[in-house]
PDB file of N, CA and C in Angstrom:
ATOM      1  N   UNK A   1      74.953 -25.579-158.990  1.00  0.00           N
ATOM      2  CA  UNK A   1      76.076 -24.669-158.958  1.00  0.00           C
ATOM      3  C   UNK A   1      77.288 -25.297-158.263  1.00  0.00           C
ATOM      4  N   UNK A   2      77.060 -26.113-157.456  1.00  0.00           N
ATOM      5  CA  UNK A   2      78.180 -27.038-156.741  1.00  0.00           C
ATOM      6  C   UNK A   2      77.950 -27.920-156.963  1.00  0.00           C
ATOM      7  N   UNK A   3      79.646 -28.468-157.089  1.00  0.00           N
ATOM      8  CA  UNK A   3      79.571 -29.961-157.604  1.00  0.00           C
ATOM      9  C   UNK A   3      79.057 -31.067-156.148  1.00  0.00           C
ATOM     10  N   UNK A   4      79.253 -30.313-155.038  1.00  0.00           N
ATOM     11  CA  UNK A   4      79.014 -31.261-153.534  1.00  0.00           C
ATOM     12  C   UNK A   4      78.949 -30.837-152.526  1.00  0.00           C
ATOM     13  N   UNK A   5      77.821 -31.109-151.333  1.00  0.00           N
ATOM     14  CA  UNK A   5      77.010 -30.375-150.729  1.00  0.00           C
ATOM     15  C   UNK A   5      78.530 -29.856-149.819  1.00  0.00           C
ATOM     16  N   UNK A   6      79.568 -30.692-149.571  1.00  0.00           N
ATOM     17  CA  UNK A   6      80.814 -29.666-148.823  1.00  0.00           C
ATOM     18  C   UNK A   6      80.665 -28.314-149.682  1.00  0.00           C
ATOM     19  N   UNK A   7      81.005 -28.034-150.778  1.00  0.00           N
ATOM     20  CA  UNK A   7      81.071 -26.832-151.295  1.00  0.00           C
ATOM     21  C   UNK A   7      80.178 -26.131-151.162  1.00  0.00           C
ATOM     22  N   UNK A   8      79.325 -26.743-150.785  1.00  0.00           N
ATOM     23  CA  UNK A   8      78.064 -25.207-150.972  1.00  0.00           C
ATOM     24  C   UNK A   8      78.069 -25.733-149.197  1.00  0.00           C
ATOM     25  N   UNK A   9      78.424 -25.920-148.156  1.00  0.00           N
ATOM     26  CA  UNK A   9      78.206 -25.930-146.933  1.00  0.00           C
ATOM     27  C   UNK A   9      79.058 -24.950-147.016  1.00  0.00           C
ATOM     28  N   UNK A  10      80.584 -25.168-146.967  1.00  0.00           N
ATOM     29  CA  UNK A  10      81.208 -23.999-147.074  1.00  0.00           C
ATOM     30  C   UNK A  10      81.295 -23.055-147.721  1.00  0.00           C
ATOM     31  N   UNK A  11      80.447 -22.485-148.753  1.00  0.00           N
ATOM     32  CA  UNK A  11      80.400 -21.232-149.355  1.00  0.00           C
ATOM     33  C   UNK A  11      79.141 -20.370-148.493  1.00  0.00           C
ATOM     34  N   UNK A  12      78.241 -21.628-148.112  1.00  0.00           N
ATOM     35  CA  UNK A  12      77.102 -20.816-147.605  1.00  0.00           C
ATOM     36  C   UNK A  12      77.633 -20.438-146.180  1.00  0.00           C
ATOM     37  N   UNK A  13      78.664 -20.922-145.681  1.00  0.00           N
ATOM     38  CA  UNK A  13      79.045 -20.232-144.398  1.00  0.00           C
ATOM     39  C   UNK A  13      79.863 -19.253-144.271  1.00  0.00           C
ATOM     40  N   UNK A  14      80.540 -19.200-145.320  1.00  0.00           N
ATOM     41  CA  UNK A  14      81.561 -18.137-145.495  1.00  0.00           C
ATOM     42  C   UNK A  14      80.443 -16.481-146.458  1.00  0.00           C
ATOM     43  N   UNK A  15      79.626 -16.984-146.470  1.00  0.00           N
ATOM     44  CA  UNK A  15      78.514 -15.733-147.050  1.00  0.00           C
ATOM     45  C   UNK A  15      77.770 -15.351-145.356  1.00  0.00           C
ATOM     46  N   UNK A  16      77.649 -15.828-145.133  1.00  0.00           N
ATOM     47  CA  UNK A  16      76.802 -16.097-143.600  1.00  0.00           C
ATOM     48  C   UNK A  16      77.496 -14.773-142.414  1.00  0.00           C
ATOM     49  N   UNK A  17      78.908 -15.752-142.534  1.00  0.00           N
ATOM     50  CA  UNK A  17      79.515 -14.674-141.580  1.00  0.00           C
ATOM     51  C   UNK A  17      80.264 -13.612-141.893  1.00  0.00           C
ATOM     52  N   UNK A  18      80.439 -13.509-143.058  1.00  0.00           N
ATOM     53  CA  UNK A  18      80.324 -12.208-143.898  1.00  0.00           C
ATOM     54  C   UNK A  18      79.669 -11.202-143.930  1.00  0.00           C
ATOM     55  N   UNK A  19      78.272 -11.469-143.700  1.00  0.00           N
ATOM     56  CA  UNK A  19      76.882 -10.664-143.618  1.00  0.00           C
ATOM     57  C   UNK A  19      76.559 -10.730-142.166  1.00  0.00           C
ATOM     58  N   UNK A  20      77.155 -11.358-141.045  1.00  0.00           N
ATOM     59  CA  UNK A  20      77.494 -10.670-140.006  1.00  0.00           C
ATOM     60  C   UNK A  20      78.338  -9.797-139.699  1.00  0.00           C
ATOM     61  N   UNK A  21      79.451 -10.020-140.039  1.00  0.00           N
ATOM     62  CA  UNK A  21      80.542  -8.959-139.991  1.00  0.00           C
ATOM     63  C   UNK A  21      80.326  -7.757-140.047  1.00  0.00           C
ATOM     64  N   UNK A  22      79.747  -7.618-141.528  1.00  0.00           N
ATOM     65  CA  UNK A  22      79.159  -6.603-142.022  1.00  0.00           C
ATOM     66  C   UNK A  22      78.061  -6.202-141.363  1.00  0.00           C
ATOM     67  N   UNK A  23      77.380  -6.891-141.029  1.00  0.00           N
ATOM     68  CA  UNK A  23      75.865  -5.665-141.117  1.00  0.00           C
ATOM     69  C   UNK A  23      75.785  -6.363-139.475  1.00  0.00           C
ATOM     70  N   UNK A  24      76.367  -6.937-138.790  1.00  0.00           N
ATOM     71  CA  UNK A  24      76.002  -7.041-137.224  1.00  0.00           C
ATOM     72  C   UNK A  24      77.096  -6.946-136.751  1.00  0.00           C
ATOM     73  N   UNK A  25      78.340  -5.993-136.653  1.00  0.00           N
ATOM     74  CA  UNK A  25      79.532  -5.695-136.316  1.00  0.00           C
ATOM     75  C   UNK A  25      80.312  -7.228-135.611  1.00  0.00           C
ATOM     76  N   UNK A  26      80.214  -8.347-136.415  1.00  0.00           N
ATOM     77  CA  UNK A  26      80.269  -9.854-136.064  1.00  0.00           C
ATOM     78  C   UNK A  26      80.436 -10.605-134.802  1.00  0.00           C
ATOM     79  N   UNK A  27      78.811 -10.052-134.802  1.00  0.00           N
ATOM     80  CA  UNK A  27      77.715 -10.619-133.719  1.00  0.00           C
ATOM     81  C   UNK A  27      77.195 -11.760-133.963  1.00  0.00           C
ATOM     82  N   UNK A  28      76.728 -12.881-133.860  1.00  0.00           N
ATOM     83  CA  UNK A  28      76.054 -13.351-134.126  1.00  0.00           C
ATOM     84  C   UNK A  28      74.128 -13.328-133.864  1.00  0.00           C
ATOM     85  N   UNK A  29      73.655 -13.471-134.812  1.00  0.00           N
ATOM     86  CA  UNK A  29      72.795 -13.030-134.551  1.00  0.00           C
ATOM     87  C   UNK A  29      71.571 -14.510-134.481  1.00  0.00           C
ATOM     88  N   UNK A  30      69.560 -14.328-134.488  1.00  0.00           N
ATOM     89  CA  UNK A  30      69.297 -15.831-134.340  1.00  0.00           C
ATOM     90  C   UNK A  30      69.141 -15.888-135.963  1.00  0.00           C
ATOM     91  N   UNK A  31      69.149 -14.983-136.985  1.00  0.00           N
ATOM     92  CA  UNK A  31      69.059 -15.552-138.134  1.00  0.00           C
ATOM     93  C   UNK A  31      70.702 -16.272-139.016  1.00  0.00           C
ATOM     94  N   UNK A  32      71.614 -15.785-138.237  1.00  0.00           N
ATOM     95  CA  UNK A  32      73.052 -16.300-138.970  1.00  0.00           C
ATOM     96  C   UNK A  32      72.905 -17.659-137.649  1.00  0.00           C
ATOM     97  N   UNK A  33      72.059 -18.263-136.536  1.00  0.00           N
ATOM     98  CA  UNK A  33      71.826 -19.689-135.721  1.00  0.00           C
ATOM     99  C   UNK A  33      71.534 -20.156-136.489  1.00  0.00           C
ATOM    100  N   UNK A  34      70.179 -19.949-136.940  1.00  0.00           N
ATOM    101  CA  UNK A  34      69.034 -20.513-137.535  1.00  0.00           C
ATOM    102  C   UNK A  34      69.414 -20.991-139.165  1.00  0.00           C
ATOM    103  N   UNK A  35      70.110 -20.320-139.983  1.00  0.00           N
ATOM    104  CA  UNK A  35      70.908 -20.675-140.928  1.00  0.00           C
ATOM    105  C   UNK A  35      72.120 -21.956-140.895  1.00  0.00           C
ATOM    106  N   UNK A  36      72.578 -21.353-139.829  1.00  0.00           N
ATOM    107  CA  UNK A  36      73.832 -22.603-139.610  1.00  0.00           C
ATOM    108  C   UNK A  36      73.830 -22.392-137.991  1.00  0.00           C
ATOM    109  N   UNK A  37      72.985 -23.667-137.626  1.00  0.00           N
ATOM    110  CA  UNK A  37      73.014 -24.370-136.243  1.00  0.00           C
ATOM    111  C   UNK A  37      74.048 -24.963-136.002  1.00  0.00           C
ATOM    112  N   UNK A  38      74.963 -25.474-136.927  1.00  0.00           N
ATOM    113  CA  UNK A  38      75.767 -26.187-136.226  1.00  0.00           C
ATOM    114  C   UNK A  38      77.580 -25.754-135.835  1.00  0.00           C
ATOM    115  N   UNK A  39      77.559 -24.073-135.805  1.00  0.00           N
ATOM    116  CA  UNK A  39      78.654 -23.225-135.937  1.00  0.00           C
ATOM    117  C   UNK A  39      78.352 -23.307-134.890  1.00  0.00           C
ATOM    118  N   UNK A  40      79.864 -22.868-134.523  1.00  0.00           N
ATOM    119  CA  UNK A  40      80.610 -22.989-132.993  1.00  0.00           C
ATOM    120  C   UNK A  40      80.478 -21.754-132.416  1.00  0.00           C
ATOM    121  N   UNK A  41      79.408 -21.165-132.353  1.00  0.00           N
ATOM    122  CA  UNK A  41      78.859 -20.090-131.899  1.00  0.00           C
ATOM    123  C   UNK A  41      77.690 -19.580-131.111  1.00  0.00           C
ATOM    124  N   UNK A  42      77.428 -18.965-129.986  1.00  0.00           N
ATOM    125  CA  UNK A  42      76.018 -18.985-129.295  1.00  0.00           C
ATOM    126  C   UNK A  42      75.557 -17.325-130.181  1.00  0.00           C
ATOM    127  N   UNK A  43      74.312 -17.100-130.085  1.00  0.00           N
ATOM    128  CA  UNK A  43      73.665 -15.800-130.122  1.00  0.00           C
ATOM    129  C   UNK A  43      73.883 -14.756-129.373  1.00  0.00           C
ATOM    130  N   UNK A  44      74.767 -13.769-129.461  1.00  0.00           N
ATOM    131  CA  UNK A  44      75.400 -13.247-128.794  1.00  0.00           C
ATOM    132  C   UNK A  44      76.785 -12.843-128.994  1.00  0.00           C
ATOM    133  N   UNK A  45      77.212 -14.314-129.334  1.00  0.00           N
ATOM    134  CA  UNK A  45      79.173 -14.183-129.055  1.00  0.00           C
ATOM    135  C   UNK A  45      79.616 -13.137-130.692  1.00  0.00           C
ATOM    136  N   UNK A  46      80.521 -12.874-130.331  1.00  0.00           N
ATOM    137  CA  UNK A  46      81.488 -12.263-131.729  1.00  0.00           C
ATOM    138  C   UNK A  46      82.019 -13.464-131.936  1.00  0.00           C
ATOM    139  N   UNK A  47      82.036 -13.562-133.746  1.00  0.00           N
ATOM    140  CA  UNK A  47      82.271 -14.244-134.376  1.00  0.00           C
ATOM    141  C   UNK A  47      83.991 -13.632-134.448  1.00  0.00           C
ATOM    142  N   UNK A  48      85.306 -14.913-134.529  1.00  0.00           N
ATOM    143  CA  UNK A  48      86.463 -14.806-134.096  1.00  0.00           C
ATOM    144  C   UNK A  48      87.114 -15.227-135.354  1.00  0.00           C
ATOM    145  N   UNK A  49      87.337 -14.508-136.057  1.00  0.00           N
ATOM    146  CA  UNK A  49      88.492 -15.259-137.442  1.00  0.00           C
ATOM    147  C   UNK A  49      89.815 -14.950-137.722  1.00  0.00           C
ATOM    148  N   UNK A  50      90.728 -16.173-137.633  1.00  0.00           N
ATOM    149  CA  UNK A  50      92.368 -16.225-137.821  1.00  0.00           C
ATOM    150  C   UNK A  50      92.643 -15.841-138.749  1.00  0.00           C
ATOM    151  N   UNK A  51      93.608 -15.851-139.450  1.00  0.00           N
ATOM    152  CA  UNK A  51      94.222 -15.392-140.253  1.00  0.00           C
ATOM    153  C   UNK A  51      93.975 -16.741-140.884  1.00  0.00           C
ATOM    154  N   UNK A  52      94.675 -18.226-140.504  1.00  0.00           N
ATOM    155  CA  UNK A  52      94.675 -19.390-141.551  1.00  0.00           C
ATOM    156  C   UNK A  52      93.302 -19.611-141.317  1.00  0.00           C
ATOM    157  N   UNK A  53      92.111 -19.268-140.389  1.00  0.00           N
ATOM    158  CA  UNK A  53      90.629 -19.436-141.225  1.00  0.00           C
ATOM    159  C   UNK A  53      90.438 -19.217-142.649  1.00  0.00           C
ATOM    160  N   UNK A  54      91.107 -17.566-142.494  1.00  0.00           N
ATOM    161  CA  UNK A  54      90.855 -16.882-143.821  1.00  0.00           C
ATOM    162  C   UNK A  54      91.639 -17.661-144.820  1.00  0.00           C
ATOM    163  N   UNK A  55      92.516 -17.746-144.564  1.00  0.00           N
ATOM    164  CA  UNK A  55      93.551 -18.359-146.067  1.00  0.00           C
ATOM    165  C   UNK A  55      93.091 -19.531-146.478  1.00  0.00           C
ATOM    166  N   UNK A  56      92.920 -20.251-145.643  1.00  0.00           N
ATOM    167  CA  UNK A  56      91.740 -21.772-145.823  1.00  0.00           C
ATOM    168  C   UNK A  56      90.602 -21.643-146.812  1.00  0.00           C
ATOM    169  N   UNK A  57      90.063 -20.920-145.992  1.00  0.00           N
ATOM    170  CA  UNK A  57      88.795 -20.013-146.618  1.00  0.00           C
ATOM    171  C   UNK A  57      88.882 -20.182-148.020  1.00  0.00           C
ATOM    172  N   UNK A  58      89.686 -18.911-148.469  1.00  0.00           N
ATOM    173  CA  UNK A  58      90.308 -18.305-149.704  1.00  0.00           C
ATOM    174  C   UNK A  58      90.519 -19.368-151.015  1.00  0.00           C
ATOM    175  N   UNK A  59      91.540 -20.142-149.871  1.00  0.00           N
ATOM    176  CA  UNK A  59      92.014 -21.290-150.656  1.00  0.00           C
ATOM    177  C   UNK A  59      90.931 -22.375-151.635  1.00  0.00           C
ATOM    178  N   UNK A  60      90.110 -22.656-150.618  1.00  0.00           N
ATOM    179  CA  UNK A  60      88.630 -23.398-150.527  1.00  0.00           C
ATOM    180  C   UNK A  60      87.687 -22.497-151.949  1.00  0.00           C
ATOM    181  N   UNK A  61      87.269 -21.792-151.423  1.00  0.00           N
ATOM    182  CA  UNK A  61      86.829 -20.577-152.545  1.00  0.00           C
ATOM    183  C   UNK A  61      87.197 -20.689-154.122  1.00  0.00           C
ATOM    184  N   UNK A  62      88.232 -20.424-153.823  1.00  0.00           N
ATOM    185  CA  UNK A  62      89.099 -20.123-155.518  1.00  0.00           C
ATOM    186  C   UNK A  62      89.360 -21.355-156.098  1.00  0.00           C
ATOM    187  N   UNK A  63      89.033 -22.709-155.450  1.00  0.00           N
ATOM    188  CA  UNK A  63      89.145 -24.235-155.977  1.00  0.00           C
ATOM    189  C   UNK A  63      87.165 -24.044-156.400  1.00  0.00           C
ATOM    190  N   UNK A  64      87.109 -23.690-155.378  1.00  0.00           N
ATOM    191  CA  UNK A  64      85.479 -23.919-156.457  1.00  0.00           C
ATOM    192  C   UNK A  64      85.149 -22.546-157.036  1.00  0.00           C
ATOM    193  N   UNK A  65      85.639 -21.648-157.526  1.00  0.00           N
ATOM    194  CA  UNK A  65      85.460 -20.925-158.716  1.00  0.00           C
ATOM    195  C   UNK A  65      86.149 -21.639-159.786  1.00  0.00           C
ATOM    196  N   UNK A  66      87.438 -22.235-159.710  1.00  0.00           N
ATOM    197  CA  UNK A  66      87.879 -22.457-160.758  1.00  0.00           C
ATOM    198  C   UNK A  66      86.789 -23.914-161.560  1.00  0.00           C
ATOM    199  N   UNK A  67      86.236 -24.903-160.351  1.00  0.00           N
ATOM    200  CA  UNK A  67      85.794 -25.927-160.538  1.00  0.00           C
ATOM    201  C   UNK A  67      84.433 -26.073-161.535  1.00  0.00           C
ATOM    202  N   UNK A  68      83.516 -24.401-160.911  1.00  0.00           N
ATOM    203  CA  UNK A  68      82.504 -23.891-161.248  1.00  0.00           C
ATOM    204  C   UNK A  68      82.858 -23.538-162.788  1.00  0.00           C
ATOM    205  N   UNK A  69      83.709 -22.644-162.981  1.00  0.00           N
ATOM    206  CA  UNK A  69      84.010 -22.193-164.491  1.00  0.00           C
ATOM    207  C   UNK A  69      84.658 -23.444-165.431  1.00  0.00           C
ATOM    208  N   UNK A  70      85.482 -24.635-165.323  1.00  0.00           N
ATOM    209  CA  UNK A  70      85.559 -25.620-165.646  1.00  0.00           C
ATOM    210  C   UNK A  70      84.443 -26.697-165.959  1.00  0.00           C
ATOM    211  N   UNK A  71      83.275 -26.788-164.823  1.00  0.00           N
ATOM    212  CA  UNK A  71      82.059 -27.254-165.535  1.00  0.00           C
ATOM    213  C   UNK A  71      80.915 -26.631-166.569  1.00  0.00           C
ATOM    214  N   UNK A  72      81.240 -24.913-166.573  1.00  0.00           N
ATOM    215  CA  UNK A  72      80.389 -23.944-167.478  1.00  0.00           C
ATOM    216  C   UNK A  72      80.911 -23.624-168.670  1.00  0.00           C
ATOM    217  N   UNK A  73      82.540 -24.195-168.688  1.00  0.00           N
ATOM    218  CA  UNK A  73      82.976 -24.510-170.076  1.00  0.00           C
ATOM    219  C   UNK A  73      82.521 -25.981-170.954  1.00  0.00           C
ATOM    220  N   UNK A  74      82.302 -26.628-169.687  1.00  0.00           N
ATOM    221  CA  UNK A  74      82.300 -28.093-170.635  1.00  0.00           C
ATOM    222  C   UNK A  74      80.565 -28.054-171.179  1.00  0.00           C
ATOM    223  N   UNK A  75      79.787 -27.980-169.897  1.00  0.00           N
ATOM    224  CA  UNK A  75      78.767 -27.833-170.554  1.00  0.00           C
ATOM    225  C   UNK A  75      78.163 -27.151-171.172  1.00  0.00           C
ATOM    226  N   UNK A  76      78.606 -25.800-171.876  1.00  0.00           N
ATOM    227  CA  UNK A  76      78.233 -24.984-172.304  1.00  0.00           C
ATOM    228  C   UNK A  76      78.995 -24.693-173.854  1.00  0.00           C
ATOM    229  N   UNK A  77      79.778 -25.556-173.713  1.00  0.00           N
ATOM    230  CA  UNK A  77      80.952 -25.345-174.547  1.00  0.00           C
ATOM    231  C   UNK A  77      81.183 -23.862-174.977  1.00  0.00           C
ATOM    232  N   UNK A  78      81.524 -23.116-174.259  1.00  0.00           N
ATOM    233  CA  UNK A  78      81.970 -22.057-173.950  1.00  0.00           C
ATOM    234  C   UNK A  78      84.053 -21.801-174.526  1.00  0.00           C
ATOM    235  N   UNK A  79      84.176 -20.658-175.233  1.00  0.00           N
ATOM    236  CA  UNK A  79      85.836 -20.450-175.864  1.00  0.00           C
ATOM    237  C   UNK A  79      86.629 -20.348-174.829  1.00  0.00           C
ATOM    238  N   UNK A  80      87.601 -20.678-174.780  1.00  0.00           N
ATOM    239  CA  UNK A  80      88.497 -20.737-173.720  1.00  0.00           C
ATOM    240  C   UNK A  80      89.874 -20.117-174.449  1.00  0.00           C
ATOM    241  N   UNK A  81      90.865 -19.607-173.690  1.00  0.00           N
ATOM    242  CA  UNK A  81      92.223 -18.943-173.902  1.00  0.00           C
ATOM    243  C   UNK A  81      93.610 -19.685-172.831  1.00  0.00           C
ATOM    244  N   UNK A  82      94.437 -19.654-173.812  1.00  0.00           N
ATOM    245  CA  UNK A  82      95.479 -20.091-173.119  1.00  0.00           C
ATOM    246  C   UNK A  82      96.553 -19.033-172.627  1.00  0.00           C
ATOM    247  N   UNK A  83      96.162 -18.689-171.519  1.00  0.00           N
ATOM    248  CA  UNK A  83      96.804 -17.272-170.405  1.00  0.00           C
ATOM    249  C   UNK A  83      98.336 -17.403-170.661  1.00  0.00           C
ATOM    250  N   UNK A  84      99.105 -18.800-170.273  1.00  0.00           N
ATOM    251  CA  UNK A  84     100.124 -18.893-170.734  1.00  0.00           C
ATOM    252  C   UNK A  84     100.792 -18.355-171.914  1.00  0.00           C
ATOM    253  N   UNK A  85     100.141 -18.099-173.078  1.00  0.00           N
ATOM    254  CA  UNK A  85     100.274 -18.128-174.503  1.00  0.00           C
ATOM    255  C   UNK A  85     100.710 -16.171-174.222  1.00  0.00           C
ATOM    256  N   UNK A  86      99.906 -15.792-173.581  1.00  0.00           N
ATOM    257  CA  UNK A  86      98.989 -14.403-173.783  1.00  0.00           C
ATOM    258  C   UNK A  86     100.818 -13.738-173.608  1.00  0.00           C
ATOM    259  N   UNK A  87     100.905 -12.315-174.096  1.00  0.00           N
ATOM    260  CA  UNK A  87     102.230 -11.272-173.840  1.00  0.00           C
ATOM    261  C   UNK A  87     101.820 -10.145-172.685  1.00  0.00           C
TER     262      UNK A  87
END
């Protein structure tokens, strides 16, 4: 599903503390440690996100959706549309 283990490091961390946020009012907890040991975080602390985390984030994200749907066209040879074209 990823073209390189950066992309799926960072997707799997940005799912991670997501599902803290959510479901541990972004706590960290020992299963979001134990997942990713090497976040700048103890068991315990609230997890702290900027604004350019997020946009980074975002940014990061939407390069590998587009990257993801670009390799599921080629290998799949899947129809494609030209958005430009569209009214």
């Amino acid at each position: 599903m990823f073209a390189n283990d950066f992309m799926r490091e960072v997707t799997v961390e940005a799912v991670e503390v997501r599902n803290i946020i959510v479901h541990n009012h972004g706590i960290v907890s020992p299963t979001f440690k134990r997942r990713l040991p090497e976040y700048p975080a103890q068991i315990g602390d609230r997890v702290e996100l900027k604004r350019t985390d997020l946009a980074g984030l975002d940014l990061r994200l939407s390069f590998y959706v587009l990257d993801l749907d670009k390799r599921a066209i080629e290998k799949f040879g899947l129809p494609t549309r030209d958005l430009d074209s569209q009214a």
